[in-house]
PDB file of N, CA and C in Angstrom:
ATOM      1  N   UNK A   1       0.838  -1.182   0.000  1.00  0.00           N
ATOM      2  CA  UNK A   1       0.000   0.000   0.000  1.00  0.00           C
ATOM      3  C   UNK A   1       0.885   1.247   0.000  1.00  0.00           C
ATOM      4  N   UNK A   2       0.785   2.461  -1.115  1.00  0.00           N
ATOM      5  CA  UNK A   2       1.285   3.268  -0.876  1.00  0.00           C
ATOM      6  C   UNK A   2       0.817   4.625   0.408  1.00  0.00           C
ATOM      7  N   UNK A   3       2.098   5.270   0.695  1.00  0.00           N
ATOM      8  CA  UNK A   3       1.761   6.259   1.721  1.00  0.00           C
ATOM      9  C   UNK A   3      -0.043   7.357   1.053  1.00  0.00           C
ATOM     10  N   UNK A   4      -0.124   7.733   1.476  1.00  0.00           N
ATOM     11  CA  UNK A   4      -0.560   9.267   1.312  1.00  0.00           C
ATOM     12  C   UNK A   4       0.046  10.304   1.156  1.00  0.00           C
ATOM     13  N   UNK A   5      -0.299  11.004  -0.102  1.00  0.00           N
ATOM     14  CA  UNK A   5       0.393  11.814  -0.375  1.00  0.00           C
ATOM     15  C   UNK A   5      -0.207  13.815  -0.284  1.00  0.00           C
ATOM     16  N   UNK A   6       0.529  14.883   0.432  1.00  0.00           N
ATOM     17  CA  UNK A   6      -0.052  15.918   0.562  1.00  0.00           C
ATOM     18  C   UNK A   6      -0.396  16.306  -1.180  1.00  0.00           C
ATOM     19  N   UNK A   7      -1.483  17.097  -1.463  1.00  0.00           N
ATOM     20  CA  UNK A   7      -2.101  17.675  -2.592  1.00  0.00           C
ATOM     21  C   UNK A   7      -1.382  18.774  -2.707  1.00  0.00           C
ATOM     22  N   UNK A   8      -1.229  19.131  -3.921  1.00  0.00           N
ATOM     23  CA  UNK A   8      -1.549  20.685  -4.498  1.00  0.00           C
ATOM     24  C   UNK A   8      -2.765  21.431  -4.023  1.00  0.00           C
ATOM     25  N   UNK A   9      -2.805  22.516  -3.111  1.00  0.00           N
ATOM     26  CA  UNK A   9      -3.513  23.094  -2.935  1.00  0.00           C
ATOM     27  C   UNK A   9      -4.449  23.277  -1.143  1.00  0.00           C
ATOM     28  N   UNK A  10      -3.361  22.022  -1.071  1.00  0.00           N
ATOM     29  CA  UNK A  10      -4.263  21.609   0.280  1.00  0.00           C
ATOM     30  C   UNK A  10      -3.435  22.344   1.464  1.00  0.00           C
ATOM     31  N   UNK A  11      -4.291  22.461   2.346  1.00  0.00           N
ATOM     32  CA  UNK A  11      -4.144  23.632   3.449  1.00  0.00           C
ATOM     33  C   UNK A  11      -3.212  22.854   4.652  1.00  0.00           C
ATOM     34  N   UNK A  12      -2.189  23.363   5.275  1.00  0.00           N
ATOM     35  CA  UNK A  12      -1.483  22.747   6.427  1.00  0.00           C
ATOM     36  C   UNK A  12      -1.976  22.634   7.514  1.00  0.00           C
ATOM     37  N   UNK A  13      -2.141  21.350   8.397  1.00  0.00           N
ATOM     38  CA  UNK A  13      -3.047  21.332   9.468  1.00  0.00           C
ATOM     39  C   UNK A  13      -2.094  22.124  10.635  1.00  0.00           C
ATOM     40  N   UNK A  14      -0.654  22.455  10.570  1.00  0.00           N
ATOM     41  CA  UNK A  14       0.029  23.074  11.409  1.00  0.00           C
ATOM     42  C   UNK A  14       1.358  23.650  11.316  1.00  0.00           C
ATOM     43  N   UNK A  15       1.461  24.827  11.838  1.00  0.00           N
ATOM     44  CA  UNK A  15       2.665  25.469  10.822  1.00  0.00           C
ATOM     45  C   UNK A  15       3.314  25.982  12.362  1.00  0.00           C
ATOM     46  N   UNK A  16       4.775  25.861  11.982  1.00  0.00           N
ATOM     47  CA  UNK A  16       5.553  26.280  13.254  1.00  0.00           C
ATOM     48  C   UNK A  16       6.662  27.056  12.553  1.00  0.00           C
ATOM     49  N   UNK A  17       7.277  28.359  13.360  1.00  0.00           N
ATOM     50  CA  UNK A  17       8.342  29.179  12.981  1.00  0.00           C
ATOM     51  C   UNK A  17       9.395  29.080  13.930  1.00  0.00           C
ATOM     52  N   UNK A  18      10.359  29.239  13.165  1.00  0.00           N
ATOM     53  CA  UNK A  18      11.814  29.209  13.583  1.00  0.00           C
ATOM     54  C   UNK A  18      12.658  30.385  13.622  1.00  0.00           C
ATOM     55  N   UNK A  19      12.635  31.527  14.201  1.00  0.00           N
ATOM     56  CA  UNK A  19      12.931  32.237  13.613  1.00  0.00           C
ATOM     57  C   UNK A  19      14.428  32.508  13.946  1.00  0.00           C
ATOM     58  N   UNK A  20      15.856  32.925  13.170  1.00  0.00           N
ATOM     59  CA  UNK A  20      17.044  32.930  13.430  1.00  0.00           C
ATOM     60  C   UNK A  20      17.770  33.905  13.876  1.00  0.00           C
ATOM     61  N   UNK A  21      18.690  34.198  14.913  1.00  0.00           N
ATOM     62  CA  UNK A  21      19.625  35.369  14.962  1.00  0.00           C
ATOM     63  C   UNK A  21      19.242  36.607  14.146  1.00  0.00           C
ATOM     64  N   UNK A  22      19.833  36.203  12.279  1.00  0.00           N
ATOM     65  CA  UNK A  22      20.462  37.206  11.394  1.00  0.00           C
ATOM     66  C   UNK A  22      18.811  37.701  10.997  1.00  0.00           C
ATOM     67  N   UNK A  23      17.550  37.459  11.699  1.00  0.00           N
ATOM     68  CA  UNK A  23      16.317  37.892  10.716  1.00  0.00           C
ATOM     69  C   UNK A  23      15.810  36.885   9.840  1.00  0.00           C
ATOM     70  N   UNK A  24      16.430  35.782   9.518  1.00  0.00           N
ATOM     71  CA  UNK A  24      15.659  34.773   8.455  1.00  0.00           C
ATOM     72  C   UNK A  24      14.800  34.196   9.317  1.00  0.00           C
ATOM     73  N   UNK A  25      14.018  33.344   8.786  1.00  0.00           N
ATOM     74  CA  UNK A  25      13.036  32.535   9.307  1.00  0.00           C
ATOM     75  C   UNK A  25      13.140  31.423   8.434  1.00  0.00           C
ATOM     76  N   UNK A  26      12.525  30.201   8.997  1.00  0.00           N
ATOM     77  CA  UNK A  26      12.339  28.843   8.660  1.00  0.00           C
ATOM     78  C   UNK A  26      10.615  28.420   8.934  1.00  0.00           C
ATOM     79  N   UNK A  27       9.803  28.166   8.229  1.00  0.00           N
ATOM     80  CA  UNK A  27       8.643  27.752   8.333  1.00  0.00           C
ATOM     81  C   UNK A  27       8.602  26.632   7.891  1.00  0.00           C
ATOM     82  N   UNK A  28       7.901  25.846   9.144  1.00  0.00           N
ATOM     83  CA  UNK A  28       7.406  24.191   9.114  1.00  0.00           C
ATOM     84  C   UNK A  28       5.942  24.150   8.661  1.00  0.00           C
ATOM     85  N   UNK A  29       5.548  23.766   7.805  1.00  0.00           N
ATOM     86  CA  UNK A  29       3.800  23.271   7.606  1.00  0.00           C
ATOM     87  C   UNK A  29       3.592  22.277   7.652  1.00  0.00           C
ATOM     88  N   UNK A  30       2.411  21.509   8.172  1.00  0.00           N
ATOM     89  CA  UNK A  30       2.338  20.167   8.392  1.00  0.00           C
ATOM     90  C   UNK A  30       1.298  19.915   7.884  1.00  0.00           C
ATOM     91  N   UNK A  31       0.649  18.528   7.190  1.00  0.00           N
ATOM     92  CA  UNK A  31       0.019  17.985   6.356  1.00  0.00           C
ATOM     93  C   UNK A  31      -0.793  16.864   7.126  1.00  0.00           C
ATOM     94  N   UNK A  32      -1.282  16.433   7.556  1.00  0.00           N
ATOM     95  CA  UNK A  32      -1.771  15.098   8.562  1.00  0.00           C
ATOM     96  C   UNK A  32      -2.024  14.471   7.432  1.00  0.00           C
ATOM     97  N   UNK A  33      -2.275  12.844   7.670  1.00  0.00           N
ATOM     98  CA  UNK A  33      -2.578  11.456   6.725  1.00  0.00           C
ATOM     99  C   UNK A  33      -4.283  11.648   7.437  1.00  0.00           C
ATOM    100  N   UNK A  34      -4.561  11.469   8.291  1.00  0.00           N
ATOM    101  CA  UNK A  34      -5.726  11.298   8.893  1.00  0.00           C
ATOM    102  C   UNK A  34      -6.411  12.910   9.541  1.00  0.00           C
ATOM    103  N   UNK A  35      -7.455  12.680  10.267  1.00  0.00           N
ATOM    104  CA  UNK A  35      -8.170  13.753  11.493  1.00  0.00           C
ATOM    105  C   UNK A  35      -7.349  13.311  12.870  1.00  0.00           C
ATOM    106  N   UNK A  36      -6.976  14.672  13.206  1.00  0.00           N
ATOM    107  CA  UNK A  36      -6.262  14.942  14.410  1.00  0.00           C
ATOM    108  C   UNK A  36      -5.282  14.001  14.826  1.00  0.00           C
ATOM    109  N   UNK A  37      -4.314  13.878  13.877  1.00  0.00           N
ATOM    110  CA  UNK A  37      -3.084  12.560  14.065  1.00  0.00           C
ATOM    111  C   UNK A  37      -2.438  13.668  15.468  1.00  0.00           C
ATOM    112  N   UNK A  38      -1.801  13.196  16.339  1.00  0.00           N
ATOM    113  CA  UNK A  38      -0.915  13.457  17.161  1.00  0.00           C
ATOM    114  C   UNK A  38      -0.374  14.166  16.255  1.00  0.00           C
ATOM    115  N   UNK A  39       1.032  14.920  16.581  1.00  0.00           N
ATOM    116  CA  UNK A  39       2.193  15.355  16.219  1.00  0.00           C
ATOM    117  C   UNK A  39       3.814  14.577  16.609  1.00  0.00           C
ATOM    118  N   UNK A  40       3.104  13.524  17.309  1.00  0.00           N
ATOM    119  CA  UNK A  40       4.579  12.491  17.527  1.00  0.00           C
ATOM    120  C   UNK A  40       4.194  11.138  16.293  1.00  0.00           C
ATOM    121  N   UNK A  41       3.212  11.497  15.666  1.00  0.00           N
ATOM    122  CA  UNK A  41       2.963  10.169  14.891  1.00  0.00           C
ATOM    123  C   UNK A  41       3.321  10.227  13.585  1.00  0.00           C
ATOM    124  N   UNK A  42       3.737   9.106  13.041  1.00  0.00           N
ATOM    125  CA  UNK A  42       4.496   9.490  11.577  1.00  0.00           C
ATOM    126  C   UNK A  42       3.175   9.330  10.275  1.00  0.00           C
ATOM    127  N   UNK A  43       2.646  10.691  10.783  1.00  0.00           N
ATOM    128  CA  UNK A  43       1.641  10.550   9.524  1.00  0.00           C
ATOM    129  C   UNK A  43       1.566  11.994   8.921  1.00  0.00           C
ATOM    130  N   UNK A  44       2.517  12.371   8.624  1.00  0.00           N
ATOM    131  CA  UNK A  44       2.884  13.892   8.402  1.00  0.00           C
ATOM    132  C   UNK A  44       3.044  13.656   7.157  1.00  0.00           C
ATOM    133  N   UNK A  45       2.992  15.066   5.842  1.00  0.00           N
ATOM    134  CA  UNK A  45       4.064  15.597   4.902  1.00  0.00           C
ATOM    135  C   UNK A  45       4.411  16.827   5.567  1.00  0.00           C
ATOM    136  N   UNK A  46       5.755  17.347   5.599  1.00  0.00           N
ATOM    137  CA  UNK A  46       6.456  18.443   5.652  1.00  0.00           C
ATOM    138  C   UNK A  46       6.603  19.475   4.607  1.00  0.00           C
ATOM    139  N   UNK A  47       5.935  20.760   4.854  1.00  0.00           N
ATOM    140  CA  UNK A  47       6.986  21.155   3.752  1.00  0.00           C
ATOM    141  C   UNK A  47       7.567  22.222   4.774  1.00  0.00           C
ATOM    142  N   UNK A  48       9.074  22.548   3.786  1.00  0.00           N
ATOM    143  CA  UNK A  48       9.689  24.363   4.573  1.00  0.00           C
ATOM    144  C   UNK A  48       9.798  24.758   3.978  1.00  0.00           C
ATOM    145  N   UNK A  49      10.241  26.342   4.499  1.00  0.00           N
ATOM    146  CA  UNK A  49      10.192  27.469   3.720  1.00  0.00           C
ATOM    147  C   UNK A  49      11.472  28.105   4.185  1.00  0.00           C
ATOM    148  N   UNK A  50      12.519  28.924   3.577  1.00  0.00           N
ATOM    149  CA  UNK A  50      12.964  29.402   4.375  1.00  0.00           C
ATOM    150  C   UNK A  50      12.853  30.621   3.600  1.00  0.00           C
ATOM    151  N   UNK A  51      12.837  32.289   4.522  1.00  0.00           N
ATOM    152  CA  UNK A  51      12.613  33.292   4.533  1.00  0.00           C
ATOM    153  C   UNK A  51      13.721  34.226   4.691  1.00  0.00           C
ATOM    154  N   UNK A  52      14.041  35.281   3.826  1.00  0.00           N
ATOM    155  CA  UNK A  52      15.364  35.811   4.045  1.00  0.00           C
ATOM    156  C   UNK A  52      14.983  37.104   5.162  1.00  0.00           C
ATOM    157  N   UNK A  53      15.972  37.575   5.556  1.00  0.00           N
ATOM    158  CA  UNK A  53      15.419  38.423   6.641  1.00  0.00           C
ATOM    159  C   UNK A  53      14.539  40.257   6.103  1.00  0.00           C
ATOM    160  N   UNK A  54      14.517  40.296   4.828  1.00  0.00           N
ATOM    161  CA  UNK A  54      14.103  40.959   3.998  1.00  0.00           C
ATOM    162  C   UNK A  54      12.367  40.476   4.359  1.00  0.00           C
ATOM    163  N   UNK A  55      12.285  39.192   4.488  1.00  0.00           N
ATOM    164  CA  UNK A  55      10.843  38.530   4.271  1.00  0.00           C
ATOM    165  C   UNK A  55      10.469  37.764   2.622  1.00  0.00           C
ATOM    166  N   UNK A  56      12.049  37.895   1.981  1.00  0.00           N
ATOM    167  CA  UNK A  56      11.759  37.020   0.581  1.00  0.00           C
ATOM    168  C   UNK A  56      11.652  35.643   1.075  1.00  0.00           C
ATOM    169  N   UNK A  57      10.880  34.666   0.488  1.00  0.00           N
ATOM    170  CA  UNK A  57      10.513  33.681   0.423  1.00  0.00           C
ATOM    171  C   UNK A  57      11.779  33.724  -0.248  1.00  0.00           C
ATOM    172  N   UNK A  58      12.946  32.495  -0.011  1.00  0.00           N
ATOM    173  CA  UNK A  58      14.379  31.930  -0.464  1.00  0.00           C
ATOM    174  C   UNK A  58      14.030  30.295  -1.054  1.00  0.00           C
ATOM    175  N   UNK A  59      13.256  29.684  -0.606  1.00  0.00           N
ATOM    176  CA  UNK A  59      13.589  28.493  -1.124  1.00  0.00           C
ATOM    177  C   UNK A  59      12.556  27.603   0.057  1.00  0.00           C
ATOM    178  N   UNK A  60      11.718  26.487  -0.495  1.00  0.00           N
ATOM    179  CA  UNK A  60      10.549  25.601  -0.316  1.00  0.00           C
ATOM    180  C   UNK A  60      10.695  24.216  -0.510  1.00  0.00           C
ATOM    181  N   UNK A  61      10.905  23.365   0.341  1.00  0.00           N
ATOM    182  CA  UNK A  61      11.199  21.644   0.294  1.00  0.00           C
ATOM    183  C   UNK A  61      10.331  21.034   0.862  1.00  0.00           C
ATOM    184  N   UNK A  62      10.146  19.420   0.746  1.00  0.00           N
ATOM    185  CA  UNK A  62       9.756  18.904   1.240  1.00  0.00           C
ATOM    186  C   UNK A  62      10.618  17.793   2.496  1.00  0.00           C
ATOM    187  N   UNK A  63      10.502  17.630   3.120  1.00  0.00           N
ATOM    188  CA  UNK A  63      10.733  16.223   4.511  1.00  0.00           C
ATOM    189  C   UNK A  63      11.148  15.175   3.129  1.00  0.00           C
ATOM    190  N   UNK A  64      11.937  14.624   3.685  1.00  0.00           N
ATOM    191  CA  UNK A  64      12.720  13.276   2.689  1.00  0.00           C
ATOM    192  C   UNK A  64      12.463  13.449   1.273  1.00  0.00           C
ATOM    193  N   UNK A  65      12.259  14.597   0.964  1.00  0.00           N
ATOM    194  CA  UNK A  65      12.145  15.062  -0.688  1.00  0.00           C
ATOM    195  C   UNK A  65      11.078  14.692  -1.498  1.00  0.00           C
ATOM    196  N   UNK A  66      10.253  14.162  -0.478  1.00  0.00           N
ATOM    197  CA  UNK A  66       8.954  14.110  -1.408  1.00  0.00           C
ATOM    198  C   UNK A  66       7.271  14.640  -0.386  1.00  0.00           C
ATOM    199  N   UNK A  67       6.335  14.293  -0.967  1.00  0.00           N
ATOM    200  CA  UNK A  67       5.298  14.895   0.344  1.00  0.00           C
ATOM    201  C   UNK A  67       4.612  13.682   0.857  1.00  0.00           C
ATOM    202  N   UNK A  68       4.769  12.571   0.976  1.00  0.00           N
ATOM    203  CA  UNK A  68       4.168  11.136   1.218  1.00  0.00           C
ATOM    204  C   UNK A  68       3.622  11.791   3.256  1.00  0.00           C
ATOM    205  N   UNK A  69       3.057  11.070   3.480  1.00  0.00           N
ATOM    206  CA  UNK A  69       2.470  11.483   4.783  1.00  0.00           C
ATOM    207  C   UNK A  69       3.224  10.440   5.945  1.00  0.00           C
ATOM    208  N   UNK A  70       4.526  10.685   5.643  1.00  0.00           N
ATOM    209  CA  UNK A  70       4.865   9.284   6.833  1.00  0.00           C
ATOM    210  C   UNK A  70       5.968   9.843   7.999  1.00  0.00           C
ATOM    211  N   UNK A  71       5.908  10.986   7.857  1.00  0.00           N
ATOM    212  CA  UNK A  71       7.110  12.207   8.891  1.00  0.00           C
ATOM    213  C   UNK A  71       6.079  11.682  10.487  1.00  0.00           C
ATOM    214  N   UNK A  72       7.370  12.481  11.338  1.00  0.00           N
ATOM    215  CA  UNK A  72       7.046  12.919  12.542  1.00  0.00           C
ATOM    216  C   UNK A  72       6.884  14.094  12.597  1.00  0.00           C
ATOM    217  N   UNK A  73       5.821  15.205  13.179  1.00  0.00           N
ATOM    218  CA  UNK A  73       5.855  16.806  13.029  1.00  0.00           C
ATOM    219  C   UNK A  73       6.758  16.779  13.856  1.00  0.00           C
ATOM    220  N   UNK A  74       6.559  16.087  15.148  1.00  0.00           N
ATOM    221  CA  UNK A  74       7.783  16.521  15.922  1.00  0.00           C
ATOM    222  C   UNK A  74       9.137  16.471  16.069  1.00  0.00           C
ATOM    223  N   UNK A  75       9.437  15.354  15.212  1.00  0.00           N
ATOM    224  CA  UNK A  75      10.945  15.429  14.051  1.00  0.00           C
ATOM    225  C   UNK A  75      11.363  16.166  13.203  1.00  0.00           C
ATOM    226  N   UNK A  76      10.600  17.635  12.966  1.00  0.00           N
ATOM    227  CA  UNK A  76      10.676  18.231  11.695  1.00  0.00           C
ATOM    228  C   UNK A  76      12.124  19.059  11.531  1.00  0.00           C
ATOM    229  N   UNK A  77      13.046  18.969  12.175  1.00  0.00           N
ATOM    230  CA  UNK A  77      14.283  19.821  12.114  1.00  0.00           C
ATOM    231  C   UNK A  77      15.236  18.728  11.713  1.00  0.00           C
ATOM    232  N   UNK A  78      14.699  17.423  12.322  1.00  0.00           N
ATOM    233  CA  UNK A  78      16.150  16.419  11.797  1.00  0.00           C
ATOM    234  C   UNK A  78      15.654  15.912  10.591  1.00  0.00           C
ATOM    235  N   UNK A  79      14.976  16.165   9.584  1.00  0.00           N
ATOM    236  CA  UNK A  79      14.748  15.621   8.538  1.00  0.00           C
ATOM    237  C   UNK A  79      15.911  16.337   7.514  1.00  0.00           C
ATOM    238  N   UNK A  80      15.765  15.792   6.163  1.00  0.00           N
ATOM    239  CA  UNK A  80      16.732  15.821   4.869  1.00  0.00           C
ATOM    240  C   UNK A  80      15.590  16.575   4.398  1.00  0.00           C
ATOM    241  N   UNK A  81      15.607  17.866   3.725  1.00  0.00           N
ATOM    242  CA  UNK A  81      14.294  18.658   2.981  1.00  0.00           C
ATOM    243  C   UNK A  81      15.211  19.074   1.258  1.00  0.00           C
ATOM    244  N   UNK A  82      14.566  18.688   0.424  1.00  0.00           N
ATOM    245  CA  UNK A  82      14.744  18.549  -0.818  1.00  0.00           C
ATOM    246  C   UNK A  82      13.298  19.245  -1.938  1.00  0.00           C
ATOM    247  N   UNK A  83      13.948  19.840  -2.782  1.00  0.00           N
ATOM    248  CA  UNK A  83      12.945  20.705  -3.686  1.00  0.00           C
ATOM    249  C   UNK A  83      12.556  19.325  -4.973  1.00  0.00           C
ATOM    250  N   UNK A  84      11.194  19.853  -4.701  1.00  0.00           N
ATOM    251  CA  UNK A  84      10.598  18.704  -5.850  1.00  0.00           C
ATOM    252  C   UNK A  84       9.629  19.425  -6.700  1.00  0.00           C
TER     253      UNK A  84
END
């Protein structure tokens, strides 16, 4: 059976900021597989964002380089994020 995969278009069930020293920012959005998955459960897609301290949008990835729903939200910093 394949994962679940986040849509085009579809809305993040939870978004967390990072914000750095120099003014950039890092934005986490989260995707759930199901209704009201935990955030320790691996039924996530990830995507990030990172933000220059200007507020340009710099560059947008996904968690293990693709959007399949099988992350931890609460793992979202030790993941590999790759543009697809």
């Amino acid at each position: 059976m394949f994962p679940q995969s986040a849509t085009p278009g579809e809305e993040p069930a939870k978004t967390r900021i990072k914000n750095n020293p120099d003014g950039s920012a890092v934005i986490y959005h989260g995707f759930p597989a199901m209704n009201n998955p935990t955030t320790s459960e691996p039924a996530w897609a990830i995507r990030q964002t990172k933000v220059s301290p200007d507020g340009t949008e710099i560059d947008q990835a996904w968690a293990n380089g693709n959007r399949d729903k099988t992350c931890v939200f609460d793992q979202r910093e030790s993941y590999k994020y790759k543009t697809i």
